[in-house]
C-alpha atoms as a PDB file:
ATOM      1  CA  UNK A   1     -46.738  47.675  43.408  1.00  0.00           C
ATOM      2  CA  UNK A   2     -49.035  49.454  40.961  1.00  0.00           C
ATOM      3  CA  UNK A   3     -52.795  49.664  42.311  1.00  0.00           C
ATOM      4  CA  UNK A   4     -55.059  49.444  39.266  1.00  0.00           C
ATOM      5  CA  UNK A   5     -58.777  50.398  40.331  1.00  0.00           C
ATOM      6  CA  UNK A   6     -60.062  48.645  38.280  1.00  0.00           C
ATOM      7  CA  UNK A   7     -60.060  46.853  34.905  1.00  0.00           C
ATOM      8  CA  UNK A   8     -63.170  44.769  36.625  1.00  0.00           C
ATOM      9  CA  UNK A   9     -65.309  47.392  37.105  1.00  0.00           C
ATOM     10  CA  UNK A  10     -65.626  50.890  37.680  1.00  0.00           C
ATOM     11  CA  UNK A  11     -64.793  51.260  41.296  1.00  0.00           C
ATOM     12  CA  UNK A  12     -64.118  55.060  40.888  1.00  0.00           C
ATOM     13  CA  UNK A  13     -68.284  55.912  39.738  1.00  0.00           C
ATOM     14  CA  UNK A  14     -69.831  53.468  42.189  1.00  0.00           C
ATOM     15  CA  UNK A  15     -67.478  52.645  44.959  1.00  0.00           C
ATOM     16  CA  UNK A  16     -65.708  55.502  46.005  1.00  0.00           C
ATOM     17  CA  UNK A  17     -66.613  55.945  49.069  1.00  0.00           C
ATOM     18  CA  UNK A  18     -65.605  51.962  49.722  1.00  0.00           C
ATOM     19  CA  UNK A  19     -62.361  52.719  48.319  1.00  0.00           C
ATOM     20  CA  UNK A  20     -61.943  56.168  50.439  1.00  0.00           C
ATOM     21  CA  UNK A  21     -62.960  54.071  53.488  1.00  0.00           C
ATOM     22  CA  UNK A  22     -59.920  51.593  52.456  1.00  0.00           C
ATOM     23  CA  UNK A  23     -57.217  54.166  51.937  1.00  0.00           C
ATOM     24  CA  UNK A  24     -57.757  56.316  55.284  1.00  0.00           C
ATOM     25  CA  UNK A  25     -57.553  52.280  57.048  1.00  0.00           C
ATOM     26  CA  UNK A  26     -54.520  51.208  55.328  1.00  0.00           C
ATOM     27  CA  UNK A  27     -55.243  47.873  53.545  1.00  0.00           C
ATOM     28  CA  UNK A  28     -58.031  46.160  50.886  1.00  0.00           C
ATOM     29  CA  UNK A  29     -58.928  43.137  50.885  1.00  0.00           C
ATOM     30  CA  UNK A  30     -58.630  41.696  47.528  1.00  0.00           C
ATOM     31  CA  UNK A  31     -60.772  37.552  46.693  1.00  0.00           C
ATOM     32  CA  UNK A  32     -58.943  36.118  43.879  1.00  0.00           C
ATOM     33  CA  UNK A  33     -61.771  36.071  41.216  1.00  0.00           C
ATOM     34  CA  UNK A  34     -60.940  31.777  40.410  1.00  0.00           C
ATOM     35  CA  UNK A  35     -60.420  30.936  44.162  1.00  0.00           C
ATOM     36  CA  UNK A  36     -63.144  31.967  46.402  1.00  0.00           C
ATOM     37  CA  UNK A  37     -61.270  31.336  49.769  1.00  0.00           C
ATOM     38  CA  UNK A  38     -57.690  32.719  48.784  1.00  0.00           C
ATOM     39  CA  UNK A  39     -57.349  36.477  49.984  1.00  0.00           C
ATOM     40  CA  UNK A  40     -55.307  39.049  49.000  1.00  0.00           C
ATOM     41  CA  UNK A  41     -54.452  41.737  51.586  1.00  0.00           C
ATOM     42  CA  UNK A  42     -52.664  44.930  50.540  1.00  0.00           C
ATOM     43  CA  UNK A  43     -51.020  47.402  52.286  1.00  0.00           C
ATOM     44  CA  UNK A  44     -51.111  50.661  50.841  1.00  0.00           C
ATOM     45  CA  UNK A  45     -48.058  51.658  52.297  1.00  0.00           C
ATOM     46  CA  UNK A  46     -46.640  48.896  50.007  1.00  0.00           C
ATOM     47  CA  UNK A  47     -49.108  51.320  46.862  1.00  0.00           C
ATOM     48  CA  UNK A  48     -46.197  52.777  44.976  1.00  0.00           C
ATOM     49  CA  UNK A  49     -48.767  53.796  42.623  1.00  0.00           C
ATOM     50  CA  UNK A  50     -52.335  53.979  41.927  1.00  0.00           C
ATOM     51  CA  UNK A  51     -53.710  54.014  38.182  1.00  0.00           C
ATOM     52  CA  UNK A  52     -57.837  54.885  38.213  1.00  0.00           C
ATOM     53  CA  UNK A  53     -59.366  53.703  35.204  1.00  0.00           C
ATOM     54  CA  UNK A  54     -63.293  55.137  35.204  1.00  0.00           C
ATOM     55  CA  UNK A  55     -66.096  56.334  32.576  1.00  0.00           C
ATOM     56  CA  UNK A  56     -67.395  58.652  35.344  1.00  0.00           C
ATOM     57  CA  UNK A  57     -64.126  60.409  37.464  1.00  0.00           C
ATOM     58  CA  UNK A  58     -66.786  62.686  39.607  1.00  0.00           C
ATOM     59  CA  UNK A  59     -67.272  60.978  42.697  1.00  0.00           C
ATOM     60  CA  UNK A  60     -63.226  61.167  43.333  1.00  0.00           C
ATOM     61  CA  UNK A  61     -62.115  64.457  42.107  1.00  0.00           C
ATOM     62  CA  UNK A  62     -62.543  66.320  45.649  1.00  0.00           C
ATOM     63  CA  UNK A  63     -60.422  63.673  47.191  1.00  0.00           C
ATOM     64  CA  UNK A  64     -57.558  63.384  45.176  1.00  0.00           C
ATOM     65  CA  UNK A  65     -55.440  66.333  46.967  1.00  0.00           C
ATOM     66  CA  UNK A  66     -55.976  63.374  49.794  1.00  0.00           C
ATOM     67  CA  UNK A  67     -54.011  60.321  48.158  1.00  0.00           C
ATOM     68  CA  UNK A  68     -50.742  60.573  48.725  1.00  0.00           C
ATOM     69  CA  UNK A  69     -49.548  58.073  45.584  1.00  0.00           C
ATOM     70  CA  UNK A  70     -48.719  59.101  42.577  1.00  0.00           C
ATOM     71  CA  UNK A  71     -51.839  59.107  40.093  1.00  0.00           C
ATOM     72  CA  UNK A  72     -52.065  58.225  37.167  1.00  0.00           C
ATOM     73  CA  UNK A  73     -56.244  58.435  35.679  1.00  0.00           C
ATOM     74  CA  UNK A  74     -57.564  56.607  32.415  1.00  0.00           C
ATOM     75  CA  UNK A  75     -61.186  58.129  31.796  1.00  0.00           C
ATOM     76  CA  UNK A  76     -63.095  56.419  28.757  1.00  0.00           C
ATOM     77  CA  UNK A  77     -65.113  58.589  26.800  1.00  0.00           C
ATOM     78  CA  UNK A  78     -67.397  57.213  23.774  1.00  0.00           C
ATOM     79  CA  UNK A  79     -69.660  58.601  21.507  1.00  0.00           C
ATOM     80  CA  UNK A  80     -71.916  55.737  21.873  1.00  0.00           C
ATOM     81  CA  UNK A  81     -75.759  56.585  22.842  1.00  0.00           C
ATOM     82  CA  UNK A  82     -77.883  55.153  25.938  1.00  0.00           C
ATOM     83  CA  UNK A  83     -78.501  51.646  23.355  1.00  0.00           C
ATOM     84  CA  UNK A  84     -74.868  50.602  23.780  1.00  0.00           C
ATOM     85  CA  UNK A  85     -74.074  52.232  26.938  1.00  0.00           C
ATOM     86  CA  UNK A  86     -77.482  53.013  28.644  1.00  0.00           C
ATOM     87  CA  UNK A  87     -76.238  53.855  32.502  1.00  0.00           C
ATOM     88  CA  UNK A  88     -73.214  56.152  31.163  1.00  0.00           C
ATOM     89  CA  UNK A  89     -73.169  60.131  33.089  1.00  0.00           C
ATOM     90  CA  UNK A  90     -73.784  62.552  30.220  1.00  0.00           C
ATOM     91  CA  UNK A  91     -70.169  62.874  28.447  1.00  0.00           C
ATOM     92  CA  UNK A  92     -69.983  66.830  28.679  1.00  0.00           C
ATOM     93  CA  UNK A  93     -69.963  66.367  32.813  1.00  0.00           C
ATOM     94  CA  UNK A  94     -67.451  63.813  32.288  1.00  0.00           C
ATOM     95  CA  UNK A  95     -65.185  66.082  29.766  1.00  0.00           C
ATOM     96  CA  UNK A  96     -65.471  68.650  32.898  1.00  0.00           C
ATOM     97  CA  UNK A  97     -64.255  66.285  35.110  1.00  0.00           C
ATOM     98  CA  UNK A  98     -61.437  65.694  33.414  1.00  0.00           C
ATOM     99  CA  UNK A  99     -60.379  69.101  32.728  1.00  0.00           C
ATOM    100  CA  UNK A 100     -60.616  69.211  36.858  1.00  0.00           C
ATOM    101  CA  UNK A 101     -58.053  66.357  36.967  1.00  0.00           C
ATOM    102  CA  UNK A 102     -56.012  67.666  34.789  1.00  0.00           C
ATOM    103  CA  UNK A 103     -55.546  70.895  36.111  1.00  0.00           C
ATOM    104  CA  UNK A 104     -55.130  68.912  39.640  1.00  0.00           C
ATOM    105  CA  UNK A 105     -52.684  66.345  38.281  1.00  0.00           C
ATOM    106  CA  UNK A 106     -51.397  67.785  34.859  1.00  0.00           C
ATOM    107  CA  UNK A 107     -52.135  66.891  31.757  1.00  0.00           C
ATOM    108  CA  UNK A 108     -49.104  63.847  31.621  1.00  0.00           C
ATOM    109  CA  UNK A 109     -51.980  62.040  34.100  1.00  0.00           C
ATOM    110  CA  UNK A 110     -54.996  61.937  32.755  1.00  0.00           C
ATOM    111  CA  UNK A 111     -55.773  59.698  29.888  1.00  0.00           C
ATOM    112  CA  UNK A 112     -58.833  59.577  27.583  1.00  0.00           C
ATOM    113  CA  UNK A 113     -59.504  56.341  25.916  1.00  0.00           C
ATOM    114  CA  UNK A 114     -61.749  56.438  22.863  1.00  0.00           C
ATOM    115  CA  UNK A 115     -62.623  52.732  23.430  1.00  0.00           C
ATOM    116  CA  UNK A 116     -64.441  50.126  22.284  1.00  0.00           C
ATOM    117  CA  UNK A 117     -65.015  51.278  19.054  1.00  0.00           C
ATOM    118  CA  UNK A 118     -66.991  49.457  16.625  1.00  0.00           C
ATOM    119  CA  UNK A 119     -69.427  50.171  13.669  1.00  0.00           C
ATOM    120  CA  UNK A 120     -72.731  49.894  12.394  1.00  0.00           C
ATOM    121  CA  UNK A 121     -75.402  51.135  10.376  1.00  0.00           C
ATOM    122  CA  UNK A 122     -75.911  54.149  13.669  1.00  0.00           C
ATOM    123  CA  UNK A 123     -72.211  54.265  14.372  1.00  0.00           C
ATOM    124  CA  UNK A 124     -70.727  54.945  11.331  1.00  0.00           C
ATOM    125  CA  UNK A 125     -66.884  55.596  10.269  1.00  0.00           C
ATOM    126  CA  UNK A 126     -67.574  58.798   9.934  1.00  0.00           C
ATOM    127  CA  UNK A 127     -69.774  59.013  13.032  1.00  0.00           C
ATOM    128  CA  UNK A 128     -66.422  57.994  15.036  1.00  0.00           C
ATOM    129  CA  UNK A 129     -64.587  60.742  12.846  1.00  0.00           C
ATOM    130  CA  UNK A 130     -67.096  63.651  13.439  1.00  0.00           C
ATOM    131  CA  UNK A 131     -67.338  62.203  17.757  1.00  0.00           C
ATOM    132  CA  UNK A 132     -63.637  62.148  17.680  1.00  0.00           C
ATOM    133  CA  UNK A 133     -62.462  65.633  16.820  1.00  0.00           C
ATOM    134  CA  UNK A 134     -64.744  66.954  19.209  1.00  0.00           C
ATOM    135  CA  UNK A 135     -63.218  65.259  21.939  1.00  0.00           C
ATOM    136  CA  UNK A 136     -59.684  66.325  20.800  1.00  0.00           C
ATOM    137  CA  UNK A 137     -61.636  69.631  20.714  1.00  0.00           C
ATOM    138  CA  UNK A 138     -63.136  70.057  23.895  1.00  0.00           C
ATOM    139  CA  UNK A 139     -59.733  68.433  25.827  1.00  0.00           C
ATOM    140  CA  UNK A 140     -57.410  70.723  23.651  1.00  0.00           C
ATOM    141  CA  UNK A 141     -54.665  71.557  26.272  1.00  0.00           C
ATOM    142  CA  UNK A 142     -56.413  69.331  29.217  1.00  0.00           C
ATOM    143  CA  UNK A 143     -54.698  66.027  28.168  1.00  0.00           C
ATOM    144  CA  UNK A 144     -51.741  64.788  26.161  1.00  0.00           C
ATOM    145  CA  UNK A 145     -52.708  61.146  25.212  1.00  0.00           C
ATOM    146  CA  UNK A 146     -55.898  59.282  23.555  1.00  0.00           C
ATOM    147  CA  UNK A 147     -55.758  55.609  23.454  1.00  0.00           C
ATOM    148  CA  UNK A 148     -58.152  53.724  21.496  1.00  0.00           C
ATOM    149  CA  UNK A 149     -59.126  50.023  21.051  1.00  0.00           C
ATOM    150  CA  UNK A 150     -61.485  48.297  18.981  1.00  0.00           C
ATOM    151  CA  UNK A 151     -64.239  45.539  20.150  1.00  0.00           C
ATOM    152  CA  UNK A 152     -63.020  42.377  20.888  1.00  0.00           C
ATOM    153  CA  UNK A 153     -65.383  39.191  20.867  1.00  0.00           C
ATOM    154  CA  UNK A 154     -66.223  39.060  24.346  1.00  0.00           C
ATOM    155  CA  UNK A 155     -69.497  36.403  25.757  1.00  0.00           C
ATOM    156  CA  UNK A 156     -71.581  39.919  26.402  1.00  0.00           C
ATOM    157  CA  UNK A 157     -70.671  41.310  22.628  1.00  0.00           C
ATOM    158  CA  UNK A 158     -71.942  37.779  21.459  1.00  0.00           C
ATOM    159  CA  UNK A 159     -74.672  38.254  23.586  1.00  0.00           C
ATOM    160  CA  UNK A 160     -76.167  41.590  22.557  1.00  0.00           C
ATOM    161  CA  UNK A 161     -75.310  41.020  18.818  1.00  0.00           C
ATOM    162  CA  UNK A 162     -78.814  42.401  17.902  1.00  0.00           C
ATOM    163  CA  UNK A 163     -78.299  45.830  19.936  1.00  0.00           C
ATOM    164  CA  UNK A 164     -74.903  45.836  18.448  1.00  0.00           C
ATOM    165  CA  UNK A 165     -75.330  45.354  15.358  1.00  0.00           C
ATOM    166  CA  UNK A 166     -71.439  44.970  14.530  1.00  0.00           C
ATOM    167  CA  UNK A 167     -70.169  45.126  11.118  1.00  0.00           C
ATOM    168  CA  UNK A 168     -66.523  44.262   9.873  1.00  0.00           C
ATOM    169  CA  UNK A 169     -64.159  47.132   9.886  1.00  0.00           C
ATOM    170  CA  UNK A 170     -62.427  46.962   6.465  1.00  0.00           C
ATOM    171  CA  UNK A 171     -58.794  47.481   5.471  1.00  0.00           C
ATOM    172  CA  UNK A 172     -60.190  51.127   4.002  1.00  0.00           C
ATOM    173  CA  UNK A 173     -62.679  51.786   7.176  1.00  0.00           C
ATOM    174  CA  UNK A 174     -59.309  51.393   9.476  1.00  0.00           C
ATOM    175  CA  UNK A 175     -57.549  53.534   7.402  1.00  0.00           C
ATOM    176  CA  UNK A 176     -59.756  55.999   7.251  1.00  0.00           C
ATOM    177  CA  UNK A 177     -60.545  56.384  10.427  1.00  0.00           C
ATOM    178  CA  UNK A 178     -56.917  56.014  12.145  1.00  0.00           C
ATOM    179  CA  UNK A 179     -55.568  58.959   9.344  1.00  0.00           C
ATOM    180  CA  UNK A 180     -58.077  60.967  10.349  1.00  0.00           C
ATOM    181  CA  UNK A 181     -57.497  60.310  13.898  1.00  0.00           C
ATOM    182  CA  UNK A 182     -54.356  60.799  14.126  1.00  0.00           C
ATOM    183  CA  UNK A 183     -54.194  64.472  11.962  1.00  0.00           C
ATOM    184  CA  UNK A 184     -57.087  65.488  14.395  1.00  0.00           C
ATOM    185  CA  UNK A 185     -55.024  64.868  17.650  1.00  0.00           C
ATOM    186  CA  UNK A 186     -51.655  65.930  16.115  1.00  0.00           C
ATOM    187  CA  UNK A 187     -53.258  69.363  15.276  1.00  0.00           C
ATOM    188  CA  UNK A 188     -54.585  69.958  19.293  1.00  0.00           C
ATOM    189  CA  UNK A 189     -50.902  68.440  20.001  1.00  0.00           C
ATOM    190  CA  UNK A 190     -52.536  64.937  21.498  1.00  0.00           C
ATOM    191  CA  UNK A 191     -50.590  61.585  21.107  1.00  0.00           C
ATOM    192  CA  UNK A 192     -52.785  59.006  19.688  1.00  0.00           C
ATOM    193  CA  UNK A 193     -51.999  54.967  20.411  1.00  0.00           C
ATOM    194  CA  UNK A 194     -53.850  51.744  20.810  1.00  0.00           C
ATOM    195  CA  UNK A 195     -53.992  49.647  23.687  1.00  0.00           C
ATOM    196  CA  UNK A 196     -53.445  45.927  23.121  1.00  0.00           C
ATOM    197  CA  UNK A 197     -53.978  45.368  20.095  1.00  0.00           C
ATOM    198  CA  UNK A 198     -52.069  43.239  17.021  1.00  0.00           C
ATOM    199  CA  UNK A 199     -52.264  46.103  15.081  1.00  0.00           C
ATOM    200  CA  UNK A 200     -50.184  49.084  15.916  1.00  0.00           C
ATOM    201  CA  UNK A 201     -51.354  51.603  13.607  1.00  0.00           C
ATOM    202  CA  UNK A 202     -48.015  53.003  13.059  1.00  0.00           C
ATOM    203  CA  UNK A 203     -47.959  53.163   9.521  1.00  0.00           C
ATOM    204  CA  UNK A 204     -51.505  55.558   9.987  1.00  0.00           C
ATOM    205  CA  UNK A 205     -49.605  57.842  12.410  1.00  0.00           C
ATOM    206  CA  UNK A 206     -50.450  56.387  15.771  1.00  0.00           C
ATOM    207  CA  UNK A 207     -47.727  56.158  18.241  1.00  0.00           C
ATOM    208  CA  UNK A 208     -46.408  53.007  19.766  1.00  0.00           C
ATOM    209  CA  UNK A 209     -46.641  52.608  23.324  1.00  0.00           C
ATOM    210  CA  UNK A 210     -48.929  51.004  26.803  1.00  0.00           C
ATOM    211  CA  UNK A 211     -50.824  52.387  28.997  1.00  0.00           C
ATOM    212  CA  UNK A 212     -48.802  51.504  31.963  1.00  0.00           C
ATOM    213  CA  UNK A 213     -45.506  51.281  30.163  1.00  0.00           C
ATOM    214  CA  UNK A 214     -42.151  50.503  31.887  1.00  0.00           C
ATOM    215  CA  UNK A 215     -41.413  53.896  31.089  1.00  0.00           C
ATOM    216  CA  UNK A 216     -43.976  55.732  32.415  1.00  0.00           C
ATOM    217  CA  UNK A 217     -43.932  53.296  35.330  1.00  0.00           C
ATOM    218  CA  UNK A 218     -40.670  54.247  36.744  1.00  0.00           C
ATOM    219  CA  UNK A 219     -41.393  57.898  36.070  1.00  0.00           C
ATOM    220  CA  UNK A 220     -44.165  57.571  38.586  1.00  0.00           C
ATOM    221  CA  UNK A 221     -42.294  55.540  40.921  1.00  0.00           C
ATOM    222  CA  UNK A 222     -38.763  55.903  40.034  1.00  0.00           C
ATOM    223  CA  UNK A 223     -39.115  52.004  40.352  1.00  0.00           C
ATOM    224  CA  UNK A 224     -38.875  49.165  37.182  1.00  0.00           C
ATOM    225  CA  UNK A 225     -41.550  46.689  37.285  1.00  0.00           C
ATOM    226  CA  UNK A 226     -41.742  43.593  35.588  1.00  0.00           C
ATOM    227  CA  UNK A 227     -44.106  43.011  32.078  1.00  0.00           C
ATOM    228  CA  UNK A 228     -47.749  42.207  32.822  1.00  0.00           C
ATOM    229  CA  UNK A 229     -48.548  38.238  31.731  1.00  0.00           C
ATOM    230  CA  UNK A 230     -51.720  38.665  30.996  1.00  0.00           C
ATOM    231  CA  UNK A 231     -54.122  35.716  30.688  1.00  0.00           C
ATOM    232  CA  UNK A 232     -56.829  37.580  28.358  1.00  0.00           C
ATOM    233  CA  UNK A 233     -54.545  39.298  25.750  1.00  0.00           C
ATOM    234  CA  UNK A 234     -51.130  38.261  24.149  1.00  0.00           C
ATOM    235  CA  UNK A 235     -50.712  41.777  23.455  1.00  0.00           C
ATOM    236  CA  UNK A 236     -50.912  44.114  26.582  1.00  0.00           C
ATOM    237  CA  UNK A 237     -47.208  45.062  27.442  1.00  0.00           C
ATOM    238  CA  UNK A 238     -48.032  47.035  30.346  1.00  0.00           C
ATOM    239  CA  UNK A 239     -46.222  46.442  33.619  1.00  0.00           C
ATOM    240  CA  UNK A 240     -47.870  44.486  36.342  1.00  0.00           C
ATOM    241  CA  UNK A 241     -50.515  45.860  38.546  1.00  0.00           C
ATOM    242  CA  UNK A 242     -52.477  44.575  40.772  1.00  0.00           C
ATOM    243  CA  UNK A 243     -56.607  44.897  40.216  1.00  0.00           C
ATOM    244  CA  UNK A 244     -58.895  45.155  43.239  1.00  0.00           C
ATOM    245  CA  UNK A 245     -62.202  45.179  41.617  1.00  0.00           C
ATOM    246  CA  UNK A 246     -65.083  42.149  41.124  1.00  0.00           C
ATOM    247  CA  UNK A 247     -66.497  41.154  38.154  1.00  0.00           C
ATOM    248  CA  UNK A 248     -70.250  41.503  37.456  1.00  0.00           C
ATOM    249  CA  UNK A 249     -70.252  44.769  39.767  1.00  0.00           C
ATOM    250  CA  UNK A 250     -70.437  47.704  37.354  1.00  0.00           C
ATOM    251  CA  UNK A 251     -73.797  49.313  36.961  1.00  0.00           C
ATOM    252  CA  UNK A 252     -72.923  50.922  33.513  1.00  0.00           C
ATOM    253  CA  UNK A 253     -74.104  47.911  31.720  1.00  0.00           C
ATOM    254  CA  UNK A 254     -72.607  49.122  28.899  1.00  0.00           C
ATOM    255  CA  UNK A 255     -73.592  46.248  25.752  1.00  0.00           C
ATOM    256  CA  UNK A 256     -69.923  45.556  24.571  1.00  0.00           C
ATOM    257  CA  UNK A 257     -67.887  44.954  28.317  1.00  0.00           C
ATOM    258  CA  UNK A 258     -65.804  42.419  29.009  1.00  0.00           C
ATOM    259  CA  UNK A 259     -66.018  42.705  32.732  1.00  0.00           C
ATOM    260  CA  UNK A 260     -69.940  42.584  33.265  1.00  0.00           C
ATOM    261  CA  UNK A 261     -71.779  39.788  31.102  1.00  0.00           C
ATOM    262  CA  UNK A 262     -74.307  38.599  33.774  1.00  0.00           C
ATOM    263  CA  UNK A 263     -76.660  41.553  34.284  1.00  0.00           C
ATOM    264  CA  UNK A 264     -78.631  39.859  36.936  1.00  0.00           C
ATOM    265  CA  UNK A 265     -75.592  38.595  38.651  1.00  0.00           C
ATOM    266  CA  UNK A 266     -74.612  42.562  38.738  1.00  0.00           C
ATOM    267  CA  UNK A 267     -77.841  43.205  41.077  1.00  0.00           C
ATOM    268  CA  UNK A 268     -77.285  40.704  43.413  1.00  0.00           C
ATOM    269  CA  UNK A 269     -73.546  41.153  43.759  1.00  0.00           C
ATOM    270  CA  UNK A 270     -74.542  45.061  44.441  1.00  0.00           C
ATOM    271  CA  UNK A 271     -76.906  44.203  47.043  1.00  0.00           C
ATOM    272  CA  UNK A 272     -73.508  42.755  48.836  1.00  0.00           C
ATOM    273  CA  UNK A 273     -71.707  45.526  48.986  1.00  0.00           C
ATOM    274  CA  UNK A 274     -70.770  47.315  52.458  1.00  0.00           C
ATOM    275  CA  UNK A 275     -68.537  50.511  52.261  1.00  0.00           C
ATOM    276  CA  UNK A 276     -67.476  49.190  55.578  1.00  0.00           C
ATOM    277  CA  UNK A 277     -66.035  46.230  54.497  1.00  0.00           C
ATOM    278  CA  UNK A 278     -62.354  45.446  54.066  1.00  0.00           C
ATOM    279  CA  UNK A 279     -63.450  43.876  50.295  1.00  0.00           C
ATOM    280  CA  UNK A 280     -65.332  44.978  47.142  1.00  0.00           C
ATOM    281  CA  UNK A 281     -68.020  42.456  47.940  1.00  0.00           C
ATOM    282  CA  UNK A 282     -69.627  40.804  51.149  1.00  0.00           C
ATOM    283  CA  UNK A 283     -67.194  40.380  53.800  1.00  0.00           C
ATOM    284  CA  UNK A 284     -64.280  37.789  54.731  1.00  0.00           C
ATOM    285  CA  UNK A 285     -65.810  34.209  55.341  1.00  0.00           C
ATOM    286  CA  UNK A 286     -64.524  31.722  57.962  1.00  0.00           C
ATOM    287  CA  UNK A 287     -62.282  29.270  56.161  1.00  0.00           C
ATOM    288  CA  UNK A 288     -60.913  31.963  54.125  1.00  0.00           C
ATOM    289  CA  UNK A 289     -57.303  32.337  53.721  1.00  0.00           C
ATOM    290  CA  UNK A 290     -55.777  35.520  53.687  1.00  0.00           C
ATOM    291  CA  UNK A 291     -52.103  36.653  52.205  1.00  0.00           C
ATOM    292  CA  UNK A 292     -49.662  39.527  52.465  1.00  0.00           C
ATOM    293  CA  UNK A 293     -49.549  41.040  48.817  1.00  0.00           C
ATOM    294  CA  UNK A 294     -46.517  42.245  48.526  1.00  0.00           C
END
């Protein structure tokens, strides 16, 4: 199996030591997110591969020579200021820390994604433009793919509609930025795709491709793995993996994210967190029925 830590919050910023803890004991405990008492338990000799998905990569980076799994890292980096993302590490330390990865894993395993992006009267089209070919700037020779997405209408994006402040991309605001995107990262030699979404952008430039791809998967794991069904977008093709994280954990708080939209329900499911325990959150409960993930 694929590991994917996480796509419900960022386990690698504020739980690394918890996940550490997990790897040197062998197995995670994972609660199935719509069935309080059902378990997941995971092996990690049964990992084939572990794919970190973060917006800060620092707490991990000394103890990655210590994983023995392939790696595979997807670091977002936005332009976006402390309004839309207020708990986000200053971007330059992040860009640093993935120039560390990179020269630990190679440039084929670390991913940037340029993602959500959205506009408004602050974050303009050529805001993103301007943001974006400094990034391809800065990572010249440090990475090999950007993916970007665009904002989806999730319950917190309703919710902070007045800090947002969305407006409608237009058929001549996508073109204009996904040209220019894609002549900036072809000049530092960068791949540029989207990630599950209707639109391809192949007629802009973009390549087509996932972010776990079948491909990519076996190449990792010289293993094939079966399509991801996901339950939240029609049009993610990546390969299955397996998520460990919680919802409502992530102390980023970033306005637009699809995995935290109860910020009060973020402190108190903080407050139940024990590096120590076999799960993200709390502990195993009596009654609680645990299976073999295989």
């Amino acid at each position: 199996m694929i590991l994917f830590v996480s796509g419900r919050t960022d386990i690698v910023a504020f739980y690394s030591e918890w996940f550490m803890n997990r790897y040197r004991e062998g197995f995670v405990d994972v609660r199935n997110p719509f069935s309080y008492h059902f378990v997941n338990r995971i092996y990690f000799k049964d990992v084939d591969a572990i794919l970190f998905c973060t917006k800060n990569p620092g707490p991990i980076v000394d103890k990655l020579e210590s994983i023995d799994k392939p790696i595979m890292f997807h670091v977002t980096i936005t332009p976006y200021l402390g309004d839309i993302e207020p708990c986000v590490k200053n971007k330059s330390q992040i860009i640093a820390d993935v120039k560390k990865i990179s020269q630990i894993l190679g440039s084929d395993n670390v991913v940037v994604r340029y993602d959500p992006i959205f506009i408004n009267d602050v974050y303009t089209v050529g805001y993103h433009i301007r943001a974006f070919s400094k990034l391809c700037e800065k990572l010249n020779g440090y990475v090999s793919t950007i993916i970007v997405s665009f904002i989806d209408d999730y319950k917190n994006v309703r919710k902070n509609a007045d800090i947002l402040r969305i407006k409608p991309l237009t058929e001549n605001d996508l073109r204009e930025l996904a040209v220019s995107f894609s002549s900036v990262a072809a000049k530092y030699d960068i791949t540029v795709q989207t990630c599950a979404e209707e639109r391809k952008l192949l007629e802009y430039g973009f390549s087509s491709g996932e972010c776990m791809s079948p491909d990519l998967a076996f190449k990792l794991t010289n293993k094939k793995f079966k399509r991801w069904k996901s339950r939240n977008n029609n049009n993610c093709n990546c390969v299955e993996m397996v998520d460990i994280g919680v919802y409502n954990t992530c102390s980023h708080l970033c306005k637009y994210c699809y995995a935290n939209f109860d910020e009060e329900k973020v402190k108190i499911l903080k407050g139940k967190h024990d590096p120590m325990s076999t799960m993200l959150i709390g502990h195993l409960d009596n009654g609680d029925e645990i299976k073999i993930r295989k």
